[in-house]
N, C-alpha and C. Protein backbone atom coordinates (compact mmCIF):
# COMPACT_ATOMS: atom_id res chain seq x y z
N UNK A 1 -8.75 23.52 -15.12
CA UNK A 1 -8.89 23.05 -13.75
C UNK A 1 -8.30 24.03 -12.74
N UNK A 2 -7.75 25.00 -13.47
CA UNK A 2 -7.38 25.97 -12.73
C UNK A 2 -7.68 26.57 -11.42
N UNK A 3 -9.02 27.28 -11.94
CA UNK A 3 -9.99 27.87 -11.26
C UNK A 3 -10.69 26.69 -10.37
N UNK A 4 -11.56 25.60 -10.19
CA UNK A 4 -11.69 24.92 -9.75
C UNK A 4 -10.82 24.62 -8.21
N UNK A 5 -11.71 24.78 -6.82
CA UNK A 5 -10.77 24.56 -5.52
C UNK A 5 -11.41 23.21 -4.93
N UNK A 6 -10.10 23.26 -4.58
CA UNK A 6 -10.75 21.73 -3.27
C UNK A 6 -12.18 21.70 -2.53
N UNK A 7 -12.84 23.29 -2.11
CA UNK A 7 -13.81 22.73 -1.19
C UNK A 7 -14.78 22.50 -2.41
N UNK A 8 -14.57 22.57 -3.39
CA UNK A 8 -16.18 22.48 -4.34
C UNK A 8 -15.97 20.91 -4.85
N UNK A 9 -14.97 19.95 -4.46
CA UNK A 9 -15.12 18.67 -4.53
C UNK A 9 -14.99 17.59 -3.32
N UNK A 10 -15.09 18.06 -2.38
CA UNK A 10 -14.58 17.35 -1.54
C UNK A 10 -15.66 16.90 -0.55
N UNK A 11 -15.65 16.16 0.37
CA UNK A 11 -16.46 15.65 1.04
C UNK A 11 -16.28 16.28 2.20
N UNK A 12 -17.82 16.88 2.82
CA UNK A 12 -18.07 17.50 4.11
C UNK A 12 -18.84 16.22 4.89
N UNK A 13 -19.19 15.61 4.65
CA UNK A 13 -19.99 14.26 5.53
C UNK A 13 -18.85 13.60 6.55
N UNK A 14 -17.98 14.09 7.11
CA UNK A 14 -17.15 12.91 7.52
C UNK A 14 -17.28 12.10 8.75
N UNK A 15 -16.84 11.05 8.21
CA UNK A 15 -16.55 10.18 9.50
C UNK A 15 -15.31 10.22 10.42
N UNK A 16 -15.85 10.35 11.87
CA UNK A 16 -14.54 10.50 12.33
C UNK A 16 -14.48 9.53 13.17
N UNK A 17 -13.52 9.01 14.34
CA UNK A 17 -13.25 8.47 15.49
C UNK A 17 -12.08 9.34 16.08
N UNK A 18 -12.19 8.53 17.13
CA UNK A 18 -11.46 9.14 18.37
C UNK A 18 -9.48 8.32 18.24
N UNK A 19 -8.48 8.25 18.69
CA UNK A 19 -7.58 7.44 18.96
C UNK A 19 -7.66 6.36 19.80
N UNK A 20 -8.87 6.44 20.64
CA UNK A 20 -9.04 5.26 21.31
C UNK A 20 -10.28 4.33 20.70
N UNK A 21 -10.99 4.32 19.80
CA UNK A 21 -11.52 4.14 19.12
C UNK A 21 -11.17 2.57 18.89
N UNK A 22 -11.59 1.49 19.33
CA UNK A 22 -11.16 0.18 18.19
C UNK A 22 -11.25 0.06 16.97
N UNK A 23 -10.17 -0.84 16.64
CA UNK A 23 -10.39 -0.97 15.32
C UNK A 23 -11.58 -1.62 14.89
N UNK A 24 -12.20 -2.54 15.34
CA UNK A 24 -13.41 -3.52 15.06
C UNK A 24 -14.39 -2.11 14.94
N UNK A 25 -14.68 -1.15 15.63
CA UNK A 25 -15.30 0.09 15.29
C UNK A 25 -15.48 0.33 14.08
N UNK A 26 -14.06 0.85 14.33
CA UNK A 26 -13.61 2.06 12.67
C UNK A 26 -13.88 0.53 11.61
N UNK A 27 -13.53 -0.30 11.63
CA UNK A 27 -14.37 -0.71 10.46
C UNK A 27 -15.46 -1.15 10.36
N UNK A 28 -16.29 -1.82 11.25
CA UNK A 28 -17.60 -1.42 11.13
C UNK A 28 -18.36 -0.49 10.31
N UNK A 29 -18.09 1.09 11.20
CA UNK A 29 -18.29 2.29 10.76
C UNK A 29 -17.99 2.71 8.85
N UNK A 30 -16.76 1.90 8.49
CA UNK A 30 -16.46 2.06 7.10
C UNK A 30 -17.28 1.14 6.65
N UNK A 31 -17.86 0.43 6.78
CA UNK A 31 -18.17 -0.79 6.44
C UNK A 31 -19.74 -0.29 5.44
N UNK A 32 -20.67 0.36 7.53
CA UNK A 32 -21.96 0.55 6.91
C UNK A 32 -21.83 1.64 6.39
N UNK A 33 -21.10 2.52 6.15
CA UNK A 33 -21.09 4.05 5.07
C UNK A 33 -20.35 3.87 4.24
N UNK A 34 -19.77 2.47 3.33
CA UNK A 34 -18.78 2.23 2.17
C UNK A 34 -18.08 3.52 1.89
N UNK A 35 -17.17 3.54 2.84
CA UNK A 35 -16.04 4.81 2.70
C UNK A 35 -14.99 3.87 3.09
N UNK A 36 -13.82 4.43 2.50
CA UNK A 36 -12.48 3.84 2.83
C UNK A 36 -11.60 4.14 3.61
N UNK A 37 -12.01 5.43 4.20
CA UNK A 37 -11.26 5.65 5.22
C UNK A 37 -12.01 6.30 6.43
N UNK A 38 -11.44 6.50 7.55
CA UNK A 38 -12.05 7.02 8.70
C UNK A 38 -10.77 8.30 9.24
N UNK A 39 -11.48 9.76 9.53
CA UNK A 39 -9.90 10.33 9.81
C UNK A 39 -10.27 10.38 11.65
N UNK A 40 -9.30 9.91 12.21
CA UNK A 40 -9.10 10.28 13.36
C UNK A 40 -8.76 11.26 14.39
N UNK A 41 -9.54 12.23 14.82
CA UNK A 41 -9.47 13.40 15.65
C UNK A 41 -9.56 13.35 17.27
N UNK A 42 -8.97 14.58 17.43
CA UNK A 42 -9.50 14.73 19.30
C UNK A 42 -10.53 15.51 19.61
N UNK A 43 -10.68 15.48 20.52
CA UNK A 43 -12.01 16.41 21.49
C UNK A 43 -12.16 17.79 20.67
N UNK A 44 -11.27 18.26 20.10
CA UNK A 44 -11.33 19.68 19.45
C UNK A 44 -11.44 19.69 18.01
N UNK A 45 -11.67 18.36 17.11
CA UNK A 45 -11.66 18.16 15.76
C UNK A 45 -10.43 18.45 15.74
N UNK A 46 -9.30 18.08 15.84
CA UNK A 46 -8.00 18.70 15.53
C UNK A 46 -7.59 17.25 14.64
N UNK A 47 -7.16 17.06 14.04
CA UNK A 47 -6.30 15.72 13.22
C UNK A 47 -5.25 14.99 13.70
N UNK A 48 -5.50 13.95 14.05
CA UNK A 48 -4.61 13.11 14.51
C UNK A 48 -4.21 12.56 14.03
N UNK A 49 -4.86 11.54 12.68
CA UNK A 49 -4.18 10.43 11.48
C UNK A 49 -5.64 10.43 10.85
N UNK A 50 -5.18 9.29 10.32
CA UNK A 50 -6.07 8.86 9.26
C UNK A 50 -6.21 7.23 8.93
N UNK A 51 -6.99 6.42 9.03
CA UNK A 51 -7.28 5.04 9.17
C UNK A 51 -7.73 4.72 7.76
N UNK A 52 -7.20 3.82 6.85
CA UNK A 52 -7.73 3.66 5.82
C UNK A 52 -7.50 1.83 5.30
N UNK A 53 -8.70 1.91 4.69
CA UNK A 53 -8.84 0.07 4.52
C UNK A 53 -7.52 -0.57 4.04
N UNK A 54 -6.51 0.20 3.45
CA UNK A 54 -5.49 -0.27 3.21
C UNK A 54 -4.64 -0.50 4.52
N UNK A 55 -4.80 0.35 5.54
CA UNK A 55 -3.92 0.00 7.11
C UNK A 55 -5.28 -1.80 7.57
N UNK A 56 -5.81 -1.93 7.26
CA UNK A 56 -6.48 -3.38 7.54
C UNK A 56 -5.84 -4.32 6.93
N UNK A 57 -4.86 -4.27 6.08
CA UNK A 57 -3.97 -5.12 5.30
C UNK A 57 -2.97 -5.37 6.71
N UNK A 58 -2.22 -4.43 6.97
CA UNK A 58 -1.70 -4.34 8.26
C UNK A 58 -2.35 -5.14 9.64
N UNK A 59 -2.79 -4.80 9.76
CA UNK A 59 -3.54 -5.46 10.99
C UNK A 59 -4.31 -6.86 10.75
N UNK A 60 -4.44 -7.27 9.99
CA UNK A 60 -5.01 -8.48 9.51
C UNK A 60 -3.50 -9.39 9.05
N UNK A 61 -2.41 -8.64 8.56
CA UNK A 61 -1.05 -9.66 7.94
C UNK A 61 -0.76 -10.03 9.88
N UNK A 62 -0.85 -9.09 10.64
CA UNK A 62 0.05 -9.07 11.66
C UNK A 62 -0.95 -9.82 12.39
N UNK A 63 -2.32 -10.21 12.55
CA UNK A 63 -2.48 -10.78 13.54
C UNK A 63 -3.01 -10.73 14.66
N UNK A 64 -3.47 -8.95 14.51
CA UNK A 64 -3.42 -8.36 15.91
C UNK A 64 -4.56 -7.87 16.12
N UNK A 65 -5.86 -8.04 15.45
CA UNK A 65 -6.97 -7.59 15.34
C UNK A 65 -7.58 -8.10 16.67
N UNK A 66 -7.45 -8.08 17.99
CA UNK A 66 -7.79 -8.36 19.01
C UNK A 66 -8.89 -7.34 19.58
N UNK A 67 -9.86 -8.20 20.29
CA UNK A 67 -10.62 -7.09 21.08
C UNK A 67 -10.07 -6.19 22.22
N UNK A 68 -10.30 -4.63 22.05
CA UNK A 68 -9.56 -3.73 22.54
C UNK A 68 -8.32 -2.92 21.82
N UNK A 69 -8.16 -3.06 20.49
CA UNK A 69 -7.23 -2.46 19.59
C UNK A 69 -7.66 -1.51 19.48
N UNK A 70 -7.01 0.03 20.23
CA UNK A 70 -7.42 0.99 19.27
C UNK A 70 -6.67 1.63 17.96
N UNK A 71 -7.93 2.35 17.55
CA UNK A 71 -7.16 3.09 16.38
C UNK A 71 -5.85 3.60 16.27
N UNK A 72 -5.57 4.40 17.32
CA UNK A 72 -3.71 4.29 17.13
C UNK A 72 -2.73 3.60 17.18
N UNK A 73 -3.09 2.36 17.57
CA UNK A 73 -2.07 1.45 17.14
C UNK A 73 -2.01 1.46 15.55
N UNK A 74 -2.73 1.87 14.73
CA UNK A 74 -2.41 1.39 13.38
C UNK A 74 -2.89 2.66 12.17
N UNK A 75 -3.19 3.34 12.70
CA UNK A 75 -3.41 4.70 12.05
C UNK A 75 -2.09 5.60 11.27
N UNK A 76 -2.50 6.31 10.29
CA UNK A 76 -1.07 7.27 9.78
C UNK A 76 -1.31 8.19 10.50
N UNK A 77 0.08 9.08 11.55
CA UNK A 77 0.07 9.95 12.49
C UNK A 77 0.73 11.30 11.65
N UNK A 78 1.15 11.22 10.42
CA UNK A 78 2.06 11.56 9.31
C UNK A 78 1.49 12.49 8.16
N UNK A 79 -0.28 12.56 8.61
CA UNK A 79 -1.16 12.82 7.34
C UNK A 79 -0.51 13.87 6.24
N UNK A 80 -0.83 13.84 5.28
CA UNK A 80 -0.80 15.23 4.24
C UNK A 80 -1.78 15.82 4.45
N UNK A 81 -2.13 16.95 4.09
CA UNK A 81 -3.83 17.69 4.31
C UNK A 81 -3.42 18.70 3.06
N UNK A 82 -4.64 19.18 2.93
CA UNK A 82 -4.63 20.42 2.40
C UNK A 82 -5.89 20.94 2.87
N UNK A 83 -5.92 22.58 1.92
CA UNK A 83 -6.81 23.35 2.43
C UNK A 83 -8.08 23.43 1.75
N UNK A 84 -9.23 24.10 1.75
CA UNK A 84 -10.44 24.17 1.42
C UNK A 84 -10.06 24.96 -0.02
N UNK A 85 -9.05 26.27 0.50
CA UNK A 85 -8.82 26.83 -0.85
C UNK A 85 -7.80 26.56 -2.17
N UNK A 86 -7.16 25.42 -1.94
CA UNK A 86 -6.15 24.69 -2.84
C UNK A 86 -7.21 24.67 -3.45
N UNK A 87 -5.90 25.21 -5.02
CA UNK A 87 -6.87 24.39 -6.79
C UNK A 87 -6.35 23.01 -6.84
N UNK A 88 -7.69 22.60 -6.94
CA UNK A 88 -7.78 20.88 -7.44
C UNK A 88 -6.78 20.31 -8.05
N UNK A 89 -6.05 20.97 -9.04
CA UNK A 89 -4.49 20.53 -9.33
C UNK A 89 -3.61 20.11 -8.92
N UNK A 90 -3.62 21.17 -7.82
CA UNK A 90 -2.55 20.93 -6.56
C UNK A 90 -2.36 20.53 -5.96
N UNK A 91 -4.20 19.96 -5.41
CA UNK A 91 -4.18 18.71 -4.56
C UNK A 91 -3.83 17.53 -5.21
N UNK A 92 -4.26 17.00 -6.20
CA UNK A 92 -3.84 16.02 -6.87
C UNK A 92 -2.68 16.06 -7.24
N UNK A 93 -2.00 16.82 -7.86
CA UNK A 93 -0.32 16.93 -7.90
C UNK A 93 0.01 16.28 -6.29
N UNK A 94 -0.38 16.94 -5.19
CA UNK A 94 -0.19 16.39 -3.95
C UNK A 94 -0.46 15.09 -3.67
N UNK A 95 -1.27 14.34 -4.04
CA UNK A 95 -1.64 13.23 -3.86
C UNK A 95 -0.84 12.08 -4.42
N UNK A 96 -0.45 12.71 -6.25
CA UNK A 96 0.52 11.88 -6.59
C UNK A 96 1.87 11.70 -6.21
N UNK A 97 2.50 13.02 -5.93
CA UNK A 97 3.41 13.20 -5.01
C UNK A 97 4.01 12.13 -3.96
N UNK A 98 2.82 12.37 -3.07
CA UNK A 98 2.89 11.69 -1.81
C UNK A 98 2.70 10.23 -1.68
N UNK A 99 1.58 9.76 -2.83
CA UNK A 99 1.09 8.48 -2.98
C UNK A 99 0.17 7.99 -2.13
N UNK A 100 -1.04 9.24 -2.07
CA UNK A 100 -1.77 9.31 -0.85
C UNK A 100 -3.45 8.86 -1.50
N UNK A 101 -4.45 8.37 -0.93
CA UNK A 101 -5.75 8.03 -2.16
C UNK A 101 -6.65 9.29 -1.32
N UNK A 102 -6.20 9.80 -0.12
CA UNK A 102 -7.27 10.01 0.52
C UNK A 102 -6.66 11.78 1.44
N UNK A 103 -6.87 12.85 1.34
CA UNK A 103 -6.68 14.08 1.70
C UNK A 103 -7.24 15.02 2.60
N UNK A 104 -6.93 14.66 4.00
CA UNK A 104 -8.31 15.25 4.72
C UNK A 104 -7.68 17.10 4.31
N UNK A 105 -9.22 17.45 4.49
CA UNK A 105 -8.79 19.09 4.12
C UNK A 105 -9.26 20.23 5.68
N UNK A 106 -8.14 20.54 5.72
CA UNK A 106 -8.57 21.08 7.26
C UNK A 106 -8.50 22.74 7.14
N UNK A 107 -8.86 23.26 8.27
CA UNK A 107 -8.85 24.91 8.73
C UNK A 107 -8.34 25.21 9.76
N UNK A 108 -7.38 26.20 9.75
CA UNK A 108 -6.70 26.17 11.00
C UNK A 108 -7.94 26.73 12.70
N UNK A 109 -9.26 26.84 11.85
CA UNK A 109 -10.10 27.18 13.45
C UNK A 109 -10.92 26.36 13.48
N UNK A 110 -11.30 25.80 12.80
CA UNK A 110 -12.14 24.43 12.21
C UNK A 110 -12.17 23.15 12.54
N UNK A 111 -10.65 22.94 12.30
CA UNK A 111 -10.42 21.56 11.80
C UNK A 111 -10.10 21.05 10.86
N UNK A 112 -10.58 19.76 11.24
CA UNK A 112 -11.00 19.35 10.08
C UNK A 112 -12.74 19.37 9.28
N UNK A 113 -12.64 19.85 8.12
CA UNK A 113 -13.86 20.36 7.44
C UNK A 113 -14.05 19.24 6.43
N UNK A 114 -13.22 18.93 5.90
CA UNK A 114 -13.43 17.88 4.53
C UNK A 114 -12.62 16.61 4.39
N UNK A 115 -12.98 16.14 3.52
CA UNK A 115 -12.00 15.16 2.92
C UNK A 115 -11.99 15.25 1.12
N UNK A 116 -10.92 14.81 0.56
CA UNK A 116 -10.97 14.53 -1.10
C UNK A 116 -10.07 13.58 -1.39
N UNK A 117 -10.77 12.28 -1.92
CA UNK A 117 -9.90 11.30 -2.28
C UNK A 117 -9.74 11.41 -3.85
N UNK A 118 -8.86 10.10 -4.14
CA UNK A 118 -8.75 9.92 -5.94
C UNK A 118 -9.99 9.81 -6.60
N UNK A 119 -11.28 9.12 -5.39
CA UNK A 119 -12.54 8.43 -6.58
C UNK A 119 -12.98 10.32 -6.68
N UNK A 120 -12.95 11.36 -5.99
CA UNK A 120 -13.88 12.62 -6.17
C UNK A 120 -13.22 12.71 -7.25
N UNK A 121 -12.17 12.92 -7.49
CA UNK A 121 -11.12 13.82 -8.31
C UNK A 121 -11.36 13.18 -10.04
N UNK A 122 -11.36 11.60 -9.55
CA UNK A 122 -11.24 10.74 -11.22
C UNK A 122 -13.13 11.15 -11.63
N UNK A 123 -14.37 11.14 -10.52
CA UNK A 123 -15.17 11.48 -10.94
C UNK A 123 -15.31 13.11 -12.06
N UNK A 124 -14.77 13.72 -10.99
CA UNK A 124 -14.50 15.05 -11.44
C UNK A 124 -14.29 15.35 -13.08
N UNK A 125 -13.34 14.20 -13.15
CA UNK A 125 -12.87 14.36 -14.43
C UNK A 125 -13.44 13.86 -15.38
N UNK A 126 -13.94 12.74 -15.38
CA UNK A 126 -14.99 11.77 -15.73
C UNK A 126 -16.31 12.84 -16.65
N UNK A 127 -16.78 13.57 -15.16
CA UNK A 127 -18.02 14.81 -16.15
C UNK A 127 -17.15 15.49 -16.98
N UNK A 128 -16.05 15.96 -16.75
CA UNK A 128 -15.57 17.52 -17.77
C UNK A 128 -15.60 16.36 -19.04
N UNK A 129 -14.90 15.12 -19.07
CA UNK A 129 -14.79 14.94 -20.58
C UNK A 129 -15.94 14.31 -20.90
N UNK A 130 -17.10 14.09 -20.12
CA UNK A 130 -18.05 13.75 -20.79
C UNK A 130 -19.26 15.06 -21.51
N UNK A 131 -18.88 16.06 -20.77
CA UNK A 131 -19.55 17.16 -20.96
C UNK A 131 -19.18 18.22 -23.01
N UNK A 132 -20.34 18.40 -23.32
CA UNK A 132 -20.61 18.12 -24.85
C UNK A 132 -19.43 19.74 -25.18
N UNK A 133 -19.04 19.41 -26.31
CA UNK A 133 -17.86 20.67 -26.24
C UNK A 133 -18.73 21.60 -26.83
């Protein structure tokens, strides 16, 4: 798994929102593209957090799911990231680390370019040991 880098598993499709963004939005939006998370950027793709169905545990215990909530009230402002060129190892070492399911992968002229959660990574692994020796 060495050789193997983050951008050759990771997801370029992303969904983003804004910080002002409601929450009734961002899940919507997760809803009709069964993704679990939404990462939240500004005007420049730059990274702001990251919204994930597990922060709806949050906002649903508390109560507060009101019309007009935006996304930063309840977003991680804290993200981990990595890069396009991290080996897949490392990200996942990172992930367990941190205790994170979900990794947006950014560029410092870019942005954000990707994402790689646990389901890419457990797929990932899934083919190598199914693949005939």
């Amino acid at each position: 798994m060495d050789d193997i880098f983050v951008a050759r598993l990771m997801s370029s499709e992303l969904k983003t929102v804004s910080p002002d963004t409601l929450v009734e939005d961002a899940a919507e939006l997760m809803i009709d593209n069964d993704i679990g998370s939404v990462l939240v950027v500004d005007e420049n793709n730059g990274l702001e957090g990251i919204l994930t169905s597990t922060d709806f545990v949050s906002i649903v215990s508390e109560r507060k799911p009101k019309d007009r909530t935006p996304v930063s009230s309840y977003m991680s402002s804290d993200v981990v990231t990595t890069t396009a060129q991290t080996p897949i190892e490392e990200a996942a070492d990172l992930m367990l680390e941190q205790g994170v399911h979900h990794l947006p992968v950014v560029d410092e002229t870019e942005g954000v370019i990707g994402i790689i959660t646990t389901t890419d990574l457990t797929t990932y692994v899934a083919r190598l040991q199914s693949r005939p020796a």
